[in-house]
Protein backbone atom coordinates (compact mmCIF):
# COMPACT_ATOMS: atom_id res chain seq x y z
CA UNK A 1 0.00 0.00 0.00
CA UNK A 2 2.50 2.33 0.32
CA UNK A 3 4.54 1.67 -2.85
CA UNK A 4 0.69 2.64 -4.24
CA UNK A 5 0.76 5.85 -2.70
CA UNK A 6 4.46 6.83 -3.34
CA UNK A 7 3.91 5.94 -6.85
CA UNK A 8 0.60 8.02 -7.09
CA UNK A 9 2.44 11.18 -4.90
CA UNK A 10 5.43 10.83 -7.50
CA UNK A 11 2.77 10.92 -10.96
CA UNK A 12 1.09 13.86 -9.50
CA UNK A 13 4.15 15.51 -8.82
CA UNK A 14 5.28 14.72 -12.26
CA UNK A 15 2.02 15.80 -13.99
CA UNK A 16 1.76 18.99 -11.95
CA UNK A 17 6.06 19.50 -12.79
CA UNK A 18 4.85 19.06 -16.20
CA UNK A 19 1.56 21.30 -16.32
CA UNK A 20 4.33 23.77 -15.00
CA UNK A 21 6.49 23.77 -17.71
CA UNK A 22 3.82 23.63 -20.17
CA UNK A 23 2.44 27.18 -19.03
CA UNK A 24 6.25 28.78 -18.18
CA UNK A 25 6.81 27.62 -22.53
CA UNK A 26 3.49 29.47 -23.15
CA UNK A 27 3.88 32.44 -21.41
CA UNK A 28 7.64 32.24 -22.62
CA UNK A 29 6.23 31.69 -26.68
CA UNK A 30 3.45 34.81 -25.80
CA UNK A 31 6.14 37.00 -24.85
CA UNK A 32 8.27 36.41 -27.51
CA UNK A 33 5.50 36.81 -29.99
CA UNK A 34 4.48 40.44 -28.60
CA UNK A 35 8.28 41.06 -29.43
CA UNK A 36 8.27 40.76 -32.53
CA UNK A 37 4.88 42.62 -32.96
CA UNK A 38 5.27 46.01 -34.80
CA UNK A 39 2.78 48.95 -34.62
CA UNK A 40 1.98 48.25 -38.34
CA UNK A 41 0.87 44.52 -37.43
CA UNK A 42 -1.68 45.54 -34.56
CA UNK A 43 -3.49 48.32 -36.51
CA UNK A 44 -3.87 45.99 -39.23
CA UNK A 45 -5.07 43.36 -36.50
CA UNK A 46 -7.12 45.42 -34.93
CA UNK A 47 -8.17 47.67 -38.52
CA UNK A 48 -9.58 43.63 -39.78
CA UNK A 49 -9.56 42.70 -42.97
CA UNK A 50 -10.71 44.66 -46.53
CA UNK A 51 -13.96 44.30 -47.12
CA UNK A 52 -14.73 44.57 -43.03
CA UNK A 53 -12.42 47.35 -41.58
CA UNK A 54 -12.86 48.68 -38.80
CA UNK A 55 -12.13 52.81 -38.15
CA UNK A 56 -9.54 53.45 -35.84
CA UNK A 57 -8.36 56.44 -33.84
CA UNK A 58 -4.88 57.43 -34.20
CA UNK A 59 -2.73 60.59 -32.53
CA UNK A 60 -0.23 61.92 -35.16
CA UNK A 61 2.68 64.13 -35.10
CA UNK A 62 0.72 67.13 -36.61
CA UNK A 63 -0.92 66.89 -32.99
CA UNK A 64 -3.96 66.05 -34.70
CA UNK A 65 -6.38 63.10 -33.22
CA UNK A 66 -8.24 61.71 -36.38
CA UNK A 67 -10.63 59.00 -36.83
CA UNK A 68 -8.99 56.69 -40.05
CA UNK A 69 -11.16 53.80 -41.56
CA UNK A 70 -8.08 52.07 -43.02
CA UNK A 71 -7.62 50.70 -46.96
CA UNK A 72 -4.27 49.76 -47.07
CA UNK A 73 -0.73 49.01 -45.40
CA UNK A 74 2.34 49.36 -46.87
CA UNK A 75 5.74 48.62 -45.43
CA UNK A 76 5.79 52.10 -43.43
CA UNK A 77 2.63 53.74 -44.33
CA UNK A 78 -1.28 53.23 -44.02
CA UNK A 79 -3.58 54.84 -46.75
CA UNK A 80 -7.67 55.19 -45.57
CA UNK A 81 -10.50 57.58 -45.02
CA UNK A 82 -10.58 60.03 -42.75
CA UNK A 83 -13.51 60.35 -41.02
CA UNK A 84 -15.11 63.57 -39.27
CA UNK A 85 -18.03 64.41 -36.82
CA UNK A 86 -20.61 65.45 -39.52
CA UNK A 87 -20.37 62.36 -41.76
CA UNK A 88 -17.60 63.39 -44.42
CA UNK A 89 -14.45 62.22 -45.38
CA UNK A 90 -11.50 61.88 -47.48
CA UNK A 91 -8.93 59.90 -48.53
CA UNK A 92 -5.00 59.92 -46.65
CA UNK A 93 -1.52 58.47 -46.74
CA UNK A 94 -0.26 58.29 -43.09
CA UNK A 95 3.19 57.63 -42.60
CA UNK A 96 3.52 54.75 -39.43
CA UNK A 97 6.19 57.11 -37.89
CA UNK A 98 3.89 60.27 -38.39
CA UNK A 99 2.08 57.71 -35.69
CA UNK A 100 2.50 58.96 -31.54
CA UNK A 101 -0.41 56.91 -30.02
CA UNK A 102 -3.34 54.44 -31.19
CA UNK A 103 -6.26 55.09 -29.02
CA UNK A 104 -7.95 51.44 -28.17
CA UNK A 105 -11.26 51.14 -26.67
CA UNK A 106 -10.48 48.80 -23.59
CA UNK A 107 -12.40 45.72 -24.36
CA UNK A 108 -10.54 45.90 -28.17
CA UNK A 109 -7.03 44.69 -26.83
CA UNK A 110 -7.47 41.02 -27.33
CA UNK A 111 -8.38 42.34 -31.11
CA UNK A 112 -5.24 44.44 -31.71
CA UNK A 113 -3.67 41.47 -30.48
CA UNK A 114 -4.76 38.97 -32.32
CA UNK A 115 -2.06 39.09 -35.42
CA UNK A 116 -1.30 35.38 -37.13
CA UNK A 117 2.20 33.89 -37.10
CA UNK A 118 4.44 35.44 -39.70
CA UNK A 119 4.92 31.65 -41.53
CA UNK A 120 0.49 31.64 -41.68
CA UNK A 121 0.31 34.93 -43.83
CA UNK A 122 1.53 35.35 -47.40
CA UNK A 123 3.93 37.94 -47.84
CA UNK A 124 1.72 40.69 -50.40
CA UNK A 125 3.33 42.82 -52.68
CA UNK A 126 1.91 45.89 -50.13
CA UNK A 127 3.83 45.09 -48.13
CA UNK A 128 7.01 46.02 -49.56
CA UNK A 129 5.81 49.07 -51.14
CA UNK A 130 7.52 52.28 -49.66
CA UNK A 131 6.16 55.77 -48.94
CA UNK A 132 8.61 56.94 -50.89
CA UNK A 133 7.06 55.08 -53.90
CA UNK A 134 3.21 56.00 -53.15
CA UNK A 135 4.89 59.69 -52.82
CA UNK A 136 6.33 59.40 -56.53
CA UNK A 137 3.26 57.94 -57.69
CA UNK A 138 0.96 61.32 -56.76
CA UNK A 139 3.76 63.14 -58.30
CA UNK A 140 3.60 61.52 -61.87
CA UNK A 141 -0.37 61.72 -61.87
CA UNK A 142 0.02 65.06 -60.44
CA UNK A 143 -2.70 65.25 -57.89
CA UNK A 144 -3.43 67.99 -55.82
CA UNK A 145 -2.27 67.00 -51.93
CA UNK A 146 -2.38 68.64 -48.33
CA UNK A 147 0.96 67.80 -46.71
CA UNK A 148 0.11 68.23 -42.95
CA UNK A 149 3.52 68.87 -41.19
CA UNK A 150 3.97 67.24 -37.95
CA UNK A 151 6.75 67.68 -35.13
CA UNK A 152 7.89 71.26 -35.71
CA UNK A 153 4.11 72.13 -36.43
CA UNK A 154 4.52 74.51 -39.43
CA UNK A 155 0.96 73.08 -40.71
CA UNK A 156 -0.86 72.81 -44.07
CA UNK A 157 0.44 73.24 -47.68
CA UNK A 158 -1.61 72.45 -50.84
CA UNK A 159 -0.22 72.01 -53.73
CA UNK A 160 1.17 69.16 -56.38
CA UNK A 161 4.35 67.11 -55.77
CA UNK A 162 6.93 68.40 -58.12
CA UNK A 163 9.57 66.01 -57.27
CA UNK A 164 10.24 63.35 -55.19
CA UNK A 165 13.79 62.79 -54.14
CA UNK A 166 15.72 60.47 -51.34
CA UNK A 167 14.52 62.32 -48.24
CA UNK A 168 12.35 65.68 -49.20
CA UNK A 169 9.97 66.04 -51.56
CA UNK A 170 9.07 69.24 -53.50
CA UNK A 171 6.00 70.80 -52.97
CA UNK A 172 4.24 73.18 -55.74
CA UNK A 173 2.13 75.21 -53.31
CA UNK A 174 -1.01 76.60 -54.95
CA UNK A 175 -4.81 76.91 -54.52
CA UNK A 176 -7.04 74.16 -54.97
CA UNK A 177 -9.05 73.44 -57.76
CA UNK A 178 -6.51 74.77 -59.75
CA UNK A 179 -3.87 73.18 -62.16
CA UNK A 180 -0.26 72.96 -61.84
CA UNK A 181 0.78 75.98 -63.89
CA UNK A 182 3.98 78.55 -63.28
CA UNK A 183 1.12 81.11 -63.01
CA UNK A 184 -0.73 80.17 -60.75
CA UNK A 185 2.33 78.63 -57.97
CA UNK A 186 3.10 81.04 -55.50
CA UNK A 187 5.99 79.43 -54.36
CA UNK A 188 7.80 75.53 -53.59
CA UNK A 189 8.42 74.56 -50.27
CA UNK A 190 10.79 71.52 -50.17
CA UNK A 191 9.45 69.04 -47.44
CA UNK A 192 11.98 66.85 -45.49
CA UNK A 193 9.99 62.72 -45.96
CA UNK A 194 10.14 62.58 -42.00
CA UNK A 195 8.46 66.01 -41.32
CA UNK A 196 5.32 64.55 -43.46
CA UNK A 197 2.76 63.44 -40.60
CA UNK A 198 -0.34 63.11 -43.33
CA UNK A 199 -1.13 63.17 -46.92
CA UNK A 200 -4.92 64.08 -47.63
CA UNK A 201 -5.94 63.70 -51.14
């Protein structure tokens, strides 16, 4: 009888020593997971997929809080709608490092969370796409653009991307609704990439 219960004392502390280890390699694979987690990979967690998105509310270096139903990710840059109070909106390029805070309702964490194993996702050609290259792209179709300039806070200029170099762009400032003309450009203000903290289109 007591072989019986040293047997049954040693298999319980063996299955509890095990149980143990089992939750320490969890926690352990959890932890190194949310390492490797960049802000890009929990707005488009929490964001969802196309087709169901999901608006979220994002602080950017402009010092502007704006509500963003998102479209797109590239590799350092999110295109969406901005969305306002009274219903309207309009399309935006938002660098990720134009990005100071994400503003997550509470019971939304497990959602931001929830991003799937690098090895389970196919890599998509978005996601080696540059700002740089969206950038050059509005310059050859010559759009009109608001480049909202964020950490020094010199604010809004409208105008058409003239040129689109390594690390600045060249802005065209002139009024909207206008075209792209020597005439009608009142002056170009040259635009370091990193002081860009949103694109509205």
């Amino acid at each position: 009888m007591r072989w019986d219960s040293l047997f049954d004392d040693l298999e319980s502390q063996l299955e509890h020593e095990s149980h143990a280890e089992e939750v320490d390699r969890r926690a352990e694979d959890h932890r190194l997971r949310l390492g490797r987690l960049t802000l890009r990979d929990r707005l488009q967690a929490f964001s969802g997929r196309e087709g169901s998105r999901r608006e979220v509310v994002l602080e950017l270096s402009t010092g502007a809080t704006m509500i963003i139903l998102p479209q797109a990710f590239g590799r350092d840059w999110m295109s969406g709608d901005v969305l306002s109070r009274d219903g309207a909106s309009g399309a935006c390029v938002v660098p990720l490092s134009a990005i100071t805070g994400m503003l997550l309702p509470k019971e939304c964490l497990a959602r931001s969370l929830a991003v799937p194993d690098r090895d389970e996702r196919p890599p998509r050609l978005s996601d080696r796409i540059g700002l740089s290259f969206v950038l050059r792209d509005l310059c050859r179709r010559r759009v009109y653009v608001r480049l909202h300039e964020g950490t020094n806070g010199h604010g809004v200029h409208g105008g058409t991307l003239d040129r689109v170099a390594a690390d600045h762009v060249d802005l065209a400032v002139h009024e909207p609704g206008v075209p792209r003309r020597e005439r009608n450009v009142s002056h170009l203000r040259v635009v370091p990439v990193t002081a860009i903290g949103l694109i509205a289109l």
